[in-house]
N, C-alpha and C. Protein backbone atom coordinates (compact mmCIF):
# COMPACT_ATOMS: atom_id res chain seq x y z
N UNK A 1 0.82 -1.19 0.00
CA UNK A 1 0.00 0.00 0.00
C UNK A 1 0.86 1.26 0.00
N UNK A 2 1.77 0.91 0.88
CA UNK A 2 2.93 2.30 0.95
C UNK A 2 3.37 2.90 -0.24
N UNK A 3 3.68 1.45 -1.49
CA UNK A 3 4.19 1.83 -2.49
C UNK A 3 3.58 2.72 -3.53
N UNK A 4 2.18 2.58 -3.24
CA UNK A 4 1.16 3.00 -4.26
C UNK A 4 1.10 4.60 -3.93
N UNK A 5 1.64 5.19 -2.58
CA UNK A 5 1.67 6.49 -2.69
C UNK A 5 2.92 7.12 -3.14
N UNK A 6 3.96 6.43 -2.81
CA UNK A 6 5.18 6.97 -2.37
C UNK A 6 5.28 7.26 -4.00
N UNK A 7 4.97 6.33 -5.08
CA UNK A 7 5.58 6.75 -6.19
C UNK A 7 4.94 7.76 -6.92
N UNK A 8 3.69 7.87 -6.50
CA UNK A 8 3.38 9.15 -7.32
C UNK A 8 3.82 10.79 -6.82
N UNK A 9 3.87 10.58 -5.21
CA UNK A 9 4.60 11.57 -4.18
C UNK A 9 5.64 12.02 -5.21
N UNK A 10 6.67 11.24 -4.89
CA UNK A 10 8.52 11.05 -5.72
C UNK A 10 7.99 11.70 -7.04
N UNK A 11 6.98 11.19 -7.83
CA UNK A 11 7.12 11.62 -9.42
C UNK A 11 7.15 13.57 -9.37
N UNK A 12 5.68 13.59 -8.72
CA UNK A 12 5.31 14.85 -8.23
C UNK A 12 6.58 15.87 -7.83
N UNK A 13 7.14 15.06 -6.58
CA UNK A 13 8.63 16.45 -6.49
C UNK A 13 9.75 16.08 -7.25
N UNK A 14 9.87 15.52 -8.34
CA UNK A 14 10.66 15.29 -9.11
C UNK A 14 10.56 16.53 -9.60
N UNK A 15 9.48 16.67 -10.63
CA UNK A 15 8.86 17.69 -11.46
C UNK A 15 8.88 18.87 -10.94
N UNK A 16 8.71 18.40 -10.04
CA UNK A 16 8.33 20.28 -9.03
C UNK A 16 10.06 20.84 -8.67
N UNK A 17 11.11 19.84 -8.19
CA UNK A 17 12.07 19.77 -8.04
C UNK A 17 12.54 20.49 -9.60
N UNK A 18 12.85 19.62 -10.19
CA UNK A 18 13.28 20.15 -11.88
C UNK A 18 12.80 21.46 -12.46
N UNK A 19 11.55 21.83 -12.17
CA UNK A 19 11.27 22.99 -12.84
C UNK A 19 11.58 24.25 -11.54
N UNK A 20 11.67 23.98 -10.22
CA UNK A 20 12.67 24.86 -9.53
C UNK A 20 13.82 25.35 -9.61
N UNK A 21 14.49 23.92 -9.95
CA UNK A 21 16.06 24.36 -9.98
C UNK A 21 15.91 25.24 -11.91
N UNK A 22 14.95 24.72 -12.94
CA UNK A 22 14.97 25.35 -14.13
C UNK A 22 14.87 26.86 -13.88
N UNK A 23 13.82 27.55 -13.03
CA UNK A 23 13.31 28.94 -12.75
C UNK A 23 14.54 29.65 -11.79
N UNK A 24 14.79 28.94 -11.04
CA UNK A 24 15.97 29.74 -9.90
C UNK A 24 16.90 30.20 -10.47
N UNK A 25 17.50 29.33 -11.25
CA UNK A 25 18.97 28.92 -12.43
C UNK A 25 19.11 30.21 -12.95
N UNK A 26 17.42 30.13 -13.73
CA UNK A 26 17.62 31.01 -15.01
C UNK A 26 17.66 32.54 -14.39
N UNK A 27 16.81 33.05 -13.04
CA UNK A 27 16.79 33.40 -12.51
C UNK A 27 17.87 34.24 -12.08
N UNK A 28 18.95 34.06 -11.84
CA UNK A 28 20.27 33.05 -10.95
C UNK A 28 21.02 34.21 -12.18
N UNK A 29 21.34 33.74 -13.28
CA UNK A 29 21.42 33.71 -14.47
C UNK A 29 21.14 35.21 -15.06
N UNK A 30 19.60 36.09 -15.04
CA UNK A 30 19.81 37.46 -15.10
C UNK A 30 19.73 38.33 -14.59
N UNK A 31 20.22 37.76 -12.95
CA UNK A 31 20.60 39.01 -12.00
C UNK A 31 21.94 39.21 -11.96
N UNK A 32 22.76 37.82 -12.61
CA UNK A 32 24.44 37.88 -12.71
C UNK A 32 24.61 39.46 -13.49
N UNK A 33 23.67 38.94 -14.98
CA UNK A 33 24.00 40.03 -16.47
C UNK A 33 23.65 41.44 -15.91
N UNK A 34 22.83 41.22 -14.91
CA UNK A 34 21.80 42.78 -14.96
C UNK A 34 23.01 43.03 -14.12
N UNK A 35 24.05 42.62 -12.99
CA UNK A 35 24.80 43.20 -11.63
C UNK A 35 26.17 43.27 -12.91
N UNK A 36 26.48 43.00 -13.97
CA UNK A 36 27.90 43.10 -14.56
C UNK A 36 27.23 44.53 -15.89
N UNK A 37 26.37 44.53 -15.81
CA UNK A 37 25.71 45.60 -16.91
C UNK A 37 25.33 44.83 -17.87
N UNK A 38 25.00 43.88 -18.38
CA UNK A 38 24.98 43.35 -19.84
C UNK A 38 23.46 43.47 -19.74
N UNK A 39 22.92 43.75 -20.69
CA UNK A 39 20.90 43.34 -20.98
C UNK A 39 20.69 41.96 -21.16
N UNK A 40 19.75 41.94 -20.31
CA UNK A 40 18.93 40.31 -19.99
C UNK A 40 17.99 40.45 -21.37
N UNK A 41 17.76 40.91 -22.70
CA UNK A 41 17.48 40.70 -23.42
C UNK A 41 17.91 39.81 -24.65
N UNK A 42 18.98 39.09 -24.40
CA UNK A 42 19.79 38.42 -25.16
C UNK A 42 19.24 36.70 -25.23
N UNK A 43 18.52 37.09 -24.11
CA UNK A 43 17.47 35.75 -24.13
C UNK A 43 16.41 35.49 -24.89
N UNK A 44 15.81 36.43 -25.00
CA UNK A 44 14.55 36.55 -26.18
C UNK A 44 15.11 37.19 -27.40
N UNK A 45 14.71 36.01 -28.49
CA UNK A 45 15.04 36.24 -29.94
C UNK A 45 13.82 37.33 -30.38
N UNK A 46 14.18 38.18 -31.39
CA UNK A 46 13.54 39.21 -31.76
C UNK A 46 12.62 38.40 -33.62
N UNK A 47 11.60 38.60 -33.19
CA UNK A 47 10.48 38.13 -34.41
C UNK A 47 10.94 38.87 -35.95
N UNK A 48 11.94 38.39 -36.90
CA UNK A 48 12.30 38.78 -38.04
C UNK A 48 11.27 38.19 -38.80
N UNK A 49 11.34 38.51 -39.77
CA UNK A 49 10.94 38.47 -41.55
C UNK A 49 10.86 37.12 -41.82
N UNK A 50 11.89 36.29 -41.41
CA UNK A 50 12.14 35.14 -41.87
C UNK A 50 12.26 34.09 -41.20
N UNK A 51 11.18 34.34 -39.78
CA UNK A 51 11.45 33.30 -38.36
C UNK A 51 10.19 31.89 -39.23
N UNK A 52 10.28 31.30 -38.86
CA UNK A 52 9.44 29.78 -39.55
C UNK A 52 8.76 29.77 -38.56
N UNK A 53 7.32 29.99 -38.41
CA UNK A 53 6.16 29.17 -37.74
C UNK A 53 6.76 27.62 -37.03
N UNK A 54 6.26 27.71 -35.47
CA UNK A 54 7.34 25.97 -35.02
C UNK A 54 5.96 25.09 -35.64
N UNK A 55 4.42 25.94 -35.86
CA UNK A 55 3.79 24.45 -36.37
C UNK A 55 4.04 23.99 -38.07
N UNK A 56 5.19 25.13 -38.31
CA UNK A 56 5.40 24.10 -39.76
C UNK A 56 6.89 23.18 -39.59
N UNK A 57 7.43 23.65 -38.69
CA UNK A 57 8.39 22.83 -38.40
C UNK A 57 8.34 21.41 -37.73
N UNK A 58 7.13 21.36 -36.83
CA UNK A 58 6.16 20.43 -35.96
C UNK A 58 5.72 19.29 -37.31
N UNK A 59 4.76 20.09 -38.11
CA UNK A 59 4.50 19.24 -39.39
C UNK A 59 5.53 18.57 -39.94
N UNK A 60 6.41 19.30 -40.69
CA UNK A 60 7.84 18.56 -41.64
C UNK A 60 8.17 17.24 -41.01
N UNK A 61 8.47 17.91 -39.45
CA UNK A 61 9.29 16.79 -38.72
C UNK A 61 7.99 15.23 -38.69
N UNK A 62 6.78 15.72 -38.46
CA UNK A 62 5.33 14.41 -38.11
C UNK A 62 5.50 13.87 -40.04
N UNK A 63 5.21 14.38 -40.87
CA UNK A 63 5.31 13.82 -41.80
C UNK A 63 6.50 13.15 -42.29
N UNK A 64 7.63 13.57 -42.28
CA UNK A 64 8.86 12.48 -42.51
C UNK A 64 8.56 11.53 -41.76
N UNK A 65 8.29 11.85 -40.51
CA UNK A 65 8.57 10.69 -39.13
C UNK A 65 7.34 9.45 -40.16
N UNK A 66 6.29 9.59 -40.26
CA UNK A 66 4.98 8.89 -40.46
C UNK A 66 5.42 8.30 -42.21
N UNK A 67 6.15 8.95 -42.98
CA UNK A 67 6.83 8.71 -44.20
C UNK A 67 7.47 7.26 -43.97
N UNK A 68 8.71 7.88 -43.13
CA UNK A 68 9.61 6.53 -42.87
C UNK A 68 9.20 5.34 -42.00
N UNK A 69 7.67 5.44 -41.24
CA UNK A 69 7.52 4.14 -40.37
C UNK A 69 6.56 3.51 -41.48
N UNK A 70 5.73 4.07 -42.77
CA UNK A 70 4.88 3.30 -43.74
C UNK A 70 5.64 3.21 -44.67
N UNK A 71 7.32 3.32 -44.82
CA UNK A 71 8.32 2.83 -45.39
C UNK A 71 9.08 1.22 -44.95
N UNK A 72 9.13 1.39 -43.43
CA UNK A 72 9.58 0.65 -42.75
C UNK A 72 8.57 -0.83 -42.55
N UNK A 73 7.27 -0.47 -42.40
CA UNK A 73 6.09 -1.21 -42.32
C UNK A 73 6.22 -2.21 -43.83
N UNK A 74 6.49 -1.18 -44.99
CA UNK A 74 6.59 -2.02 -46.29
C UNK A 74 8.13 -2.88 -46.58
N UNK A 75 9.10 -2.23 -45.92
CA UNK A 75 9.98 -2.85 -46.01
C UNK A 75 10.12 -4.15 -45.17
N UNK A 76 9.92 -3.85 -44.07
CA UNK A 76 9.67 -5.22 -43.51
C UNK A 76 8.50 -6.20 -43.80
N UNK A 77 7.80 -6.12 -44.45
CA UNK A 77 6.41 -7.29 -45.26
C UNK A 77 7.51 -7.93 -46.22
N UNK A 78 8.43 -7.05 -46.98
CA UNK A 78 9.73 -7.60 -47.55
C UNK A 78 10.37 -8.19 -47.23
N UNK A 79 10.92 -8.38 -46.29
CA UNK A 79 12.09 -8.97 -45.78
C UNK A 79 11.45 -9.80 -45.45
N UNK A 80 9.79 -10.16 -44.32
CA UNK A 80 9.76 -11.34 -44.41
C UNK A 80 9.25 -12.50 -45.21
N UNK A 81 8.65 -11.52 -46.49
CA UNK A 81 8.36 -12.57 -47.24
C UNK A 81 9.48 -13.10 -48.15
N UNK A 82 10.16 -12.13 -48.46
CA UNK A 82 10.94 -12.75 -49.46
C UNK A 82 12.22 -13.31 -48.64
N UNK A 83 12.73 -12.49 -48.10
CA UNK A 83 14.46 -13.31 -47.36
C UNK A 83 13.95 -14.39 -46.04
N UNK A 84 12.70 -14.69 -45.56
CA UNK A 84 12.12 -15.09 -44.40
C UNK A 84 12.58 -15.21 -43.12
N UNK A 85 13.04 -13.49 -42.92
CA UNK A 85 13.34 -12.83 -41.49
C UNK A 85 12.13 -12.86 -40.57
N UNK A 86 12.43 -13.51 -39.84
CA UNK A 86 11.18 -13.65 -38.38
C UNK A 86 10.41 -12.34 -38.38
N UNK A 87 9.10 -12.50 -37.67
CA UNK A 87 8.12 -11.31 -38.03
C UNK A 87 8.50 -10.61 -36.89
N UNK A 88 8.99 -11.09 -35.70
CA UNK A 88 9.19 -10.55 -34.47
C UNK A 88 10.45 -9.52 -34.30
N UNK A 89 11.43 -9.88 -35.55
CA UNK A 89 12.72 -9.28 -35.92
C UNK A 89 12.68 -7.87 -36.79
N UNK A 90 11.90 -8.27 -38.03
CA UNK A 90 11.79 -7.56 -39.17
C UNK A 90 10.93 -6.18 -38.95
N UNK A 91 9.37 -6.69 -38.27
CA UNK A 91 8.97 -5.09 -38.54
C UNK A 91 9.19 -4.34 -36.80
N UNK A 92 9.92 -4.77 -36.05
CA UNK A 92 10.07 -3.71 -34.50
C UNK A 92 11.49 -3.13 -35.51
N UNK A 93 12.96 -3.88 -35.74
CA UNK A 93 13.75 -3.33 -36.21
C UNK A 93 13.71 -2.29 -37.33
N UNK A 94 12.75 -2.73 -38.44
CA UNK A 94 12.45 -1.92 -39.60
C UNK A 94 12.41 -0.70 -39.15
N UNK A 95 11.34 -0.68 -38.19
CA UNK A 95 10.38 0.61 -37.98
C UNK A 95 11.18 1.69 -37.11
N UNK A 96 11.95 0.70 -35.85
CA UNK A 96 12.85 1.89 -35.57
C UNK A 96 13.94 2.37 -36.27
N UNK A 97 14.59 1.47 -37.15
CA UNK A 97 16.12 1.93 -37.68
C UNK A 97 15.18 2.82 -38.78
N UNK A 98 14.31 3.31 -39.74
CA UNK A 98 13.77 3.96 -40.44
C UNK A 98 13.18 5.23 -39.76
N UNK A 99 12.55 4.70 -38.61
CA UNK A 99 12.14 6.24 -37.82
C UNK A 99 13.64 7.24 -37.38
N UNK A 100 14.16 6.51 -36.80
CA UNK A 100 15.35 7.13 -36.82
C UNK A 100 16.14 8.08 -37.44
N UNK A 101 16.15 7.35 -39.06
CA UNK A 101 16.50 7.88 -40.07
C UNK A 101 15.63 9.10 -40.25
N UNK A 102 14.25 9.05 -40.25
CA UNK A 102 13.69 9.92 -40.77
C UNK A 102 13.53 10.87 -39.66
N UNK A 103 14.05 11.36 -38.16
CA UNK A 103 14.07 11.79 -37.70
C UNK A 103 15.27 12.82 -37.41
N UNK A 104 15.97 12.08 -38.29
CA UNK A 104 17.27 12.90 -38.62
C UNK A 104 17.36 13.82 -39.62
N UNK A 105 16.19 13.15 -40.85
CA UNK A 105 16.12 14.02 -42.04
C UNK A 105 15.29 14.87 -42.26
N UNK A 106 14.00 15.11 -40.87
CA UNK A 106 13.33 15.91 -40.66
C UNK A 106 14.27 16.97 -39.64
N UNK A 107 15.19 16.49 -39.11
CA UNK A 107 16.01 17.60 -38.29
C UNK A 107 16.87 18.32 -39.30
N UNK A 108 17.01 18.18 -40.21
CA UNK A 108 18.07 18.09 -41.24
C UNK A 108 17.81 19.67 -42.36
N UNK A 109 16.12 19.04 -42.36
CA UNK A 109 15.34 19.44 -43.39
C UNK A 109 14.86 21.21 -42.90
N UNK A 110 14.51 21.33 -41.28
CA UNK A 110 14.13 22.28 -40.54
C UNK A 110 15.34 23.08 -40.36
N UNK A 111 16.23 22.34 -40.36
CA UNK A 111 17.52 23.19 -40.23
C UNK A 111 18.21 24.18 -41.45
N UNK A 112 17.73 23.33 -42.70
CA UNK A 112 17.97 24.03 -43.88
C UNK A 112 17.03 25.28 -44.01
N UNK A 113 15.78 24.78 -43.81
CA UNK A 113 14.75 26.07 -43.64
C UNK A 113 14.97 27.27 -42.91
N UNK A 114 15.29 27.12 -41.96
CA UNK A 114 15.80 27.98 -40.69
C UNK A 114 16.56 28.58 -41.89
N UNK A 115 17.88 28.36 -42.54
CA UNK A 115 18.84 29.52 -42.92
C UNK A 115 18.66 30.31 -43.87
């Protein structure tokens, strides 16, 4: 019974823990700049001409991702029909070594946009 509280307790000040030390830090952080003279504005990026919306960057990245796992899904129906790689092997491995990939080429892809 003990256990059934204690772990949601622990999860709770984990979180609460982590986003303290995140706020204090940062905190921490621009009373250093503001006491040496520098502007605590160096934190917030200024809205140019050419900043990318994050929900088209959100998209790029969901559509590659969903690209390469109905890549991976077809590639592995391949492998086990034709080379007869176990089903238990072919589509968990497919799907991650392809998500992967395509998680790289959606990082890849956002990054080119950005410049």
């Amino acid at each position: 019974m003990a256990e059934a509280i204690i772990i949601p307790v622990s999860f709770f000040l984990a979180i609460f823990a982590i986003t303290y030390l995140y706020f204090s830090t940062r905190n921490k952080e621009r009373l250093a700049l503001i006491e040496k003279g520098a502007d605590a504005n160096i934190f917030f990026r200024a809205k140019g001409e050419f900043d990318i919306p994050r929900w088209k960057i959100v998209l790029i990245n969901f559509a590659v991702l969903l690209i390469s796992i109905g890549a991976a899904i077809f590639l592995a129906s391949i492998l086990e029909s034709y080379l007869n790689v176990d089903e238990e092997v072919a589509y968990p491995g497919t799907i991650f070594l392809l998500s992967g990939i395509g998680l790289l080429v959606g990082f890849n892809m956002t990054k080119r946009l950005e410049k």
